[in-house]
Every structure is written in C-alpha cells, then in structure tokens.
N, C-alpha and C. Protein backbone atom coordinates (compact mmCIF):
# COMPACT_ATOMS: atom_id res chain seq x y z
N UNK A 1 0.84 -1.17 0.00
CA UNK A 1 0.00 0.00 0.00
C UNK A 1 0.89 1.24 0.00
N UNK A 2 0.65 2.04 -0.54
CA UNK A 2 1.13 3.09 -1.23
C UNK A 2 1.18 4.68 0.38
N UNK A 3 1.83 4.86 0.82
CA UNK A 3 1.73 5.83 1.63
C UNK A 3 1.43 7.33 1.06
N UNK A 4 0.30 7.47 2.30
CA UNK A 4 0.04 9.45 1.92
C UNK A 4 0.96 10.35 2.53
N UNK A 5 1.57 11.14 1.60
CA UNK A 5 2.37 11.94 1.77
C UNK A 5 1.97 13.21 1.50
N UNK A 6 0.85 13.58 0.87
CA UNK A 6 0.57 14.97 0.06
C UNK A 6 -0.19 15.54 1.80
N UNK A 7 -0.27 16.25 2.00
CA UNK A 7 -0.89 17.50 3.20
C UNK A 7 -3.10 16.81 2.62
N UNK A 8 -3.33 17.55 1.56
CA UNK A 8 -4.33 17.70 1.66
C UNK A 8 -4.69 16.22 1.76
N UNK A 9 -4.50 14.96 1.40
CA UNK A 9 -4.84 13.66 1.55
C UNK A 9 -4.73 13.36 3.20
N UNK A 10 -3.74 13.71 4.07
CA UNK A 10 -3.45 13.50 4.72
C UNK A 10 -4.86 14.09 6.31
N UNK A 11 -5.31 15.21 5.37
CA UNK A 11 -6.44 15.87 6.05
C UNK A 11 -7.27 15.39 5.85
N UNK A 12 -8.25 14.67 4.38
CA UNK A 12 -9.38 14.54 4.26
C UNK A 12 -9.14 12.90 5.26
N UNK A 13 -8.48 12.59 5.13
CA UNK A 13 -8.14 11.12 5.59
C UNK A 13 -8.57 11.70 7.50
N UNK A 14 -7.57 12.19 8.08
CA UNK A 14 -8.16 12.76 9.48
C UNK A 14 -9.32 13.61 9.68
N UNK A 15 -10.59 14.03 8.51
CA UNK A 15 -11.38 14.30 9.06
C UNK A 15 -12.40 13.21 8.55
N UNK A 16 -12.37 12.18 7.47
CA UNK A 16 -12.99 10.60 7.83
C UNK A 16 -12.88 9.74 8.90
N UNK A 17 -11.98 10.02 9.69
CA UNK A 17 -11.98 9.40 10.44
C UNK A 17 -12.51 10.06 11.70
N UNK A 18 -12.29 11.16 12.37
CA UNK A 18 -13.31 11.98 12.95
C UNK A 18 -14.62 11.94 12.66
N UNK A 19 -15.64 11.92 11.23
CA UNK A 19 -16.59 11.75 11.01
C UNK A 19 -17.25 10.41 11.21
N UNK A 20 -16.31 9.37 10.96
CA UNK A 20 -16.85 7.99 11.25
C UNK A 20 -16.72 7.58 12.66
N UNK A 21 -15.69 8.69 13.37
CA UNK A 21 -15.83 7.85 14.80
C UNK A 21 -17.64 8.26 15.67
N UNK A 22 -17.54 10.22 15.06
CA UNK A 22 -18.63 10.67 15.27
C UNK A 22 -20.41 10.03 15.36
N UNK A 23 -20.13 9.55 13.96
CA UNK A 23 -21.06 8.86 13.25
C UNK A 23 -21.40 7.49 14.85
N UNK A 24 -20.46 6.61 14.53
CA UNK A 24 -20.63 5.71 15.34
C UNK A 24 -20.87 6.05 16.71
N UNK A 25 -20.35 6.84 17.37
CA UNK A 25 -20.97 7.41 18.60
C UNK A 25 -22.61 8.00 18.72
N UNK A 26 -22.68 8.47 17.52
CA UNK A 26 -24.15 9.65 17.85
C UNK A 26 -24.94 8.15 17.61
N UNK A 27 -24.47 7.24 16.77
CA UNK A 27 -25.55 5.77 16.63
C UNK A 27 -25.32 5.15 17.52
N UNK A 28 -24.77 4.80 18.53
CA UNK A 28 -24.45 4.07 19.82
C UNK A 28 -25.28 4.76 20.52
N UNK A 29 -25.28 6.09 20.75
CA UNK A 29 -26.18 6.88 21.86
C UNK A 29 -27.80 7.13 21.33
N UNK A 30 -27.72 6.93 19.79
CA UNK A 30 -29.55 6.78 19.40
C UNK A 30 -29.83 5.60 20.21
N UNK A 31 -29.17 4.19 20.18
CA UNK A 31 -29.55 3.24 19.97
C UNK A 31 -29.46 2.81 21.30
N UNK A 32 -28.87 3.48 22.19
CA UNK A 32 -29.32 2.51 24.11
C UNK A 32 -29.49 3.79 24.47
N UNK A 33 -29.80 5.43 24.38
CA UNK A 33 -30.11 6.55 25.05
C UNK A 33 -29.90 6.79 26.40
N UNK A 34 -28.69 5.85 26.95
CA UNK A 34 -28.70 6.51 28.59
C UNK A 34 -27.26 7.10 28.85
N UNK A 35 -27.60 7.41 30.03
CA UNK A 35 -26.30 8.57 30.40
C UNK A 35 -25.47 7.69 30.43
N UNK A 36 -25.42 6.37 31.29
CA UNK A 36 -24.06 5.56 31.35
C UNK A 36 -23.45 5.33 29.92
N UNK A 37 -24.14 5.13 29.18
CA UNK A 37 -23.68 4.60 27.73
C UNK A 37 -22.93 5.50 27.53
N UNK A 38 -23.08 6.80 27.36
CA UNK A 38 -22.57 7.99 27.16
C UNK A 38 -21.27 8.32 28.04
N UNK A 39 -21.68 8.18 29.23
CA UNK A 39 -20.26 8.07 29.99
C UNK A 39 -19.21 7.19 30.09
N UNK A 40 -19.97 5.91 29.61
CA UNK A 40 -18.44 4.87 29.17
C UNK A 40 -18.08 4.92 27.62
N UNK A 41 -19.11 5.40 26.94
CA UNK A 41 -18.21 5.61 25.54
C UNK A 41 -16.99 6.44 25.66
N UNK A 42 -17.23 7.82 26.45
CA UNK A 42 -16.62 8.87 26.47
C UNK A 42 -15.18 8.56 27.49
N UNK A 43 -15.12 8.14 28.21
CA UNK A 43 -14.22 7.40 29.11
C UNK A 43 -13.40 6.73 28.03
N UNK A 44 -13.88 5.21 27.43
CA UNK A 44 -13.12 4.44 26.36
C UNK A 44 -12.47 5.02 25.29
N UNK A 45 -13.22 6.51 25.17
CA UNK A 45 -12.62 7.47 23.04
C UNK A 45 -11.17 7.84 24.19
N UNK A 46 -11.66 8.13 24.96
CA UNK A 46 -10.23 9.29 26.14
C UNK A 46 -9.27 8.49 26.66
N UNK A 47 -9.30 7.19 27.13
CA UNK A 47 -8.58 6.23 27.18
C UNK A 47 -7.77 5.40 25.91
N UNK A 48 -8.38 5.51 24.67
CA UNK A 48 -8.09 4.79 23.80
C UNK A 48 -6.88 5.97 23.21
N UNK A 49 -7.57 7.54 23.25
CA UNK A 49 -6.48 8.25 22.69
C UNK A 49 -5.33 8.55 23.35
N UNK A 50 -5.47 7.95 24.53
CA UNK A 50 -4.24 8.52 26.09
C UNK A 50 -3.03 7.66 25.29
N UNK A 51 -3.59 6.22 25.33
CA UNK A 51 -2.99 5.23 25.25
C UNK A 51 -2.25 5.07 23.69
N UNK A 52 -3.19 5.69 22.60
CA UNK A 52 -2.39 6.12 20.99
C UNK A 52 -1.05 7.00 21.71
N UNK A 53 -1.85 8.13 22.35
CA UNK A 53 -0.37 9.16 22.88
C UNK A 53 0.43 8.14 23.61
N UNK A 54 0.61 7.76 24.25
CA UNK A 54 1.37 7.32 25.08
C UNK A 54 2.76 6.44 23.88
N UNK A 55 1.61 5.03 23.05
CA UNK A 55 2.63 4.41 22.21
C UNK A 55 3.14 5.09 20.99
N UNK A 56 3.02 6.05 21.03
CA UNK A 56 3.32 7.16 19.34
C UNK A 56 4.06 8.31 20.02
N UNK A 57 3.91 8.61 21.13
CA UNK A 57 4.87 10.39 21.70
C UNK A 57 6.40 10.22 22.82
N UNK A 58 5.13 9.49 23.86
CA UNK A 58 5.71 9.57 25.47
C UNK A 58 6.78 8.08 25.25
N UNK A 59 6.70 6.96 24.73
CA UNK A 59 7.48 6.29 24.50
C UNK A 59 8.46 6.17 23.80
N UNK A 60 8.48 6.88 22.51
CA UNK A 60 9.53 7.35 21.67
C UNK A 60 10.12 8.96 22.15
N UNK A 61 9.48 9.38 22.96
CA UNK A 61 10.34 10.65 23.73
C UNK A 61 10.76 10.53 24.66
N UNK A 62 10.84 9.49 25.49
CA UNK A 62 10.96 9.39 26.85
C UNK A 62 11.86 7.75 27.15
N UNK A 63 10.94 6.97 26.54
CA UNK A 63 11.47 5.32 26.90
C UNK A 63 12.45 5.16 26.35
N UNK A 64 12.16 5.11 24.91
CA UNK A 64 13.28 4.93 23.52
C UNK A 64 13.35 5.49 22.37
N UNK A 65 14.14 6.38 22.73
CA UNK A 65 14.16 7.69 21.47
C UNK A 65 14.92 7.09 20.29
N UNK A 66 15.71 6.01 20.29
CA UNK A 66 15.88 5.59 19.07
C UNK A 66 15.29 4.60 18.26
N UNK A 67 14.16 4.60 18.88
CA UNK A 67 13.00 3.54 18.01
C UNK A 67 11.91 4.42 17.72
N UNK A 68 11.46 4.30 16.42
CA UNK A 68 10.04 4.73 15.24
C UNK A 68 9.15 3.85 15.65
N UNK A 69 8.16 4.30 15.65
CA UNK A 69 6.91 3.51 15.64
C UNK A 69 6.44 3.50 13.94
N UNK A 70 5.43 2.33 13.48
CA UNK A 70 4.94 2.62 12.49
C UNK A 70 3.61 2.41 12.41
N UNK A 71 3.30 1.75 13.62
CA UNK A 71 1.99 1.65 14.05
C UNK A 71 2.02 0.83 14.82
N UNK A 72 0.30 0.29 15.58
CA UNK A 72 -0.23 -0.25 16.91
C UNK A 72 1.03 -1.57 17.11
N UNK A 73 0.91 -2.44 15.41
CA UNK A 73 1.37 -3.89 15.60
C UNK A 73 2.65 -3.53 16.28
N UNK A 74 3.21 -2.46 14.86
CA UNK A 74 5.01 -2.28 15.62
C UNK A 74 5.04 -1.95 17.26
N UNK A 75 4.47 -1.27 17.49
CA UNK A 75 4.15 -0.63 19.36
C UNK A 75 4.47 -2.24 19.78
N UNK A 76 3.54 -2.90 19.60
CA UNK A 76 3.23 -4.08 20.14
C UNK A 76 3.89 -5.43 20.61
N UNK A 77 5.06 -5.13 18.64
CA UNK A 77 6.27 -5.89 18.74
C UNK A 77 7.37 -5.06 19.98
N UNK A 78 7.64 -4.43 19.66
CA UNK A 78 8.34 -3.90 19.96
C UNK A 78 8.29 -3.80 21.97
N UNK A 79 6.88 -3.65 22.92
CA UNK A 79 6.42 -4.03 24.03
C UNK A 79 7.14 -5.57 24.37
N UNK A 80 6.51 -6.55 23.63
CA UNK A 80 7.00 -7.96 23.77
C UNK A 80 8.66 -8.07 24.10
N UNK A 81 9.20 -7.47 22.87
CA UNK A 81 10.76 -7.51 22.88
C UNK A 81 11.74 -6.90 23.96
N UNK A 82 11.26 -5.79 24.39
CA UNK A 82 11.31 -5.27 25.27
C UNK A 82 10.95 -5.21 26.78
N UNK A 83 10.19 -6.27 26.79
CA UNK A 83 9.91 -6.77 27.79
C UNK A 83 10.94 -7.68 28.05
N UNK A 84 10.85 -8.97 26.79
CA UNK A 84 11.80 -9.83 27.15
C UNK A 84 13.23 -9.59 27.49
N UNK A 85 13.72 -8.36 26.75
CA UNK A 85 15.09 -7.91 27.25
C UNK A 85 15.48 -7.52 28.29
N UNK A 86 14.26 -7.32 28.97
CA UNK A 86 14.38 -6.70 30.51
C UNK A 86 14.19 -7.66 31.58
N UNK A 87 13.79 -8.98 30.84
CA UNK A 87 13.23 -9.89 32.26
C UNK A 87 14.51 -9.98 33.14
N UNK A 88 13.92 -10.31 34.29
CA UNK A 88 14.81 -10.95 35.44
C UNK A 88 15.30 -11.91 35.06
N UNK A 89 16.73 -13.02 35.31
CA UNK A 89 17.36 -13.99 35.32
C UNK A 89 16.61 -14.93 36.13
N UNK A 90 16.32 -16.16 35.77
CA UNK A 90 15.58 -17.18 36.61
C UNK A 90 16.53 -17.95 37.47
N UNK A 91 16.15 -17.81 38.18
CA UNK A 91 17.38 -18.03 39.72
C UNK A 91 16.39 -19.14 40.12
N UNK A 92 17.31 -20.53 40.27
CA UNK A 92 16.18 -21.48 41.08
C UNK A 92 17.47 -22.48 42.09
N UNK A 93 17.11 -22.79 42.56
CA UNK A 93 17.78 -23.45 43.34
C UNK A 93 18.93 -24.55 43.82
C-alpha cells in the first residue's frame, strides 16, 4: 500500500476518520439513550487516545528515542521484545 504523503490527503483522511468515529458514537447513543452509555463511551474514546499518545509520543520521547513507531502492531512488537530484554534472570535453586 502506497503511503500518503501529500498534506491535503493526509487531512481529508483525518477528518474521515473523525466523522466515522462521530457517526458511530451519535448511533451508539440513538440506539441505548442513557447517560451511562454515554459516559463509558466517552471514558473508552479518552482512554483509547491517552494510550495512541502514550505508544506514538511519550514512548519514543521518553522510553526509547531511538525507536520509530509505524503503528499499533510495531508498538506491540516492539512491548514484547522489550519486555523480554528486561526480564529478570531465573534463579532457582
């Protein structure tokens, strides 16, 4: 797949996706109408974007500035590996 590089692609693309998250929210809240619904959607969009920031900013500025992300999977690999490099030595008896 071919990467967007041009500015204006790069916009209509981030405001489809704003519109479809929209979309799906205002139909989640037609479709069960209560406040909780509303308050755990809104909780999960704010949690879900903490957590984009966190593996796309605060980890490549902070954890490991010489690693790129290229997305969720890479985050993901990259968690695993990093984990494993850090484990403790198994000490048994």
């Amino acid at each position: 797949m071919k990467e967007i590089t041009q500015a204006r692609w790069i916009k209509i693309k981030a405001i489809l996706f704003l519109l479809t998250g929209a979309l799906a929210s205002v139909s989640l809240l037609i479709r069960c109408g209560e406040l909780a619904t509303a308050v755990l959607l809104t909780v999960s969009v704010w949690s879900f974007c903490r957590f984009y920031y966190c593996a796309f900013y605060v980890i490549e500025r902070y954890v490991d500035p010489g690693y790129r992300f290229s997305g969720l999977w890479s985050f993901l690999i990259w968690l695993v590996r990093n984990r494993a490099a850090h484990k403790p030595p198994n000490r048994s008896c």
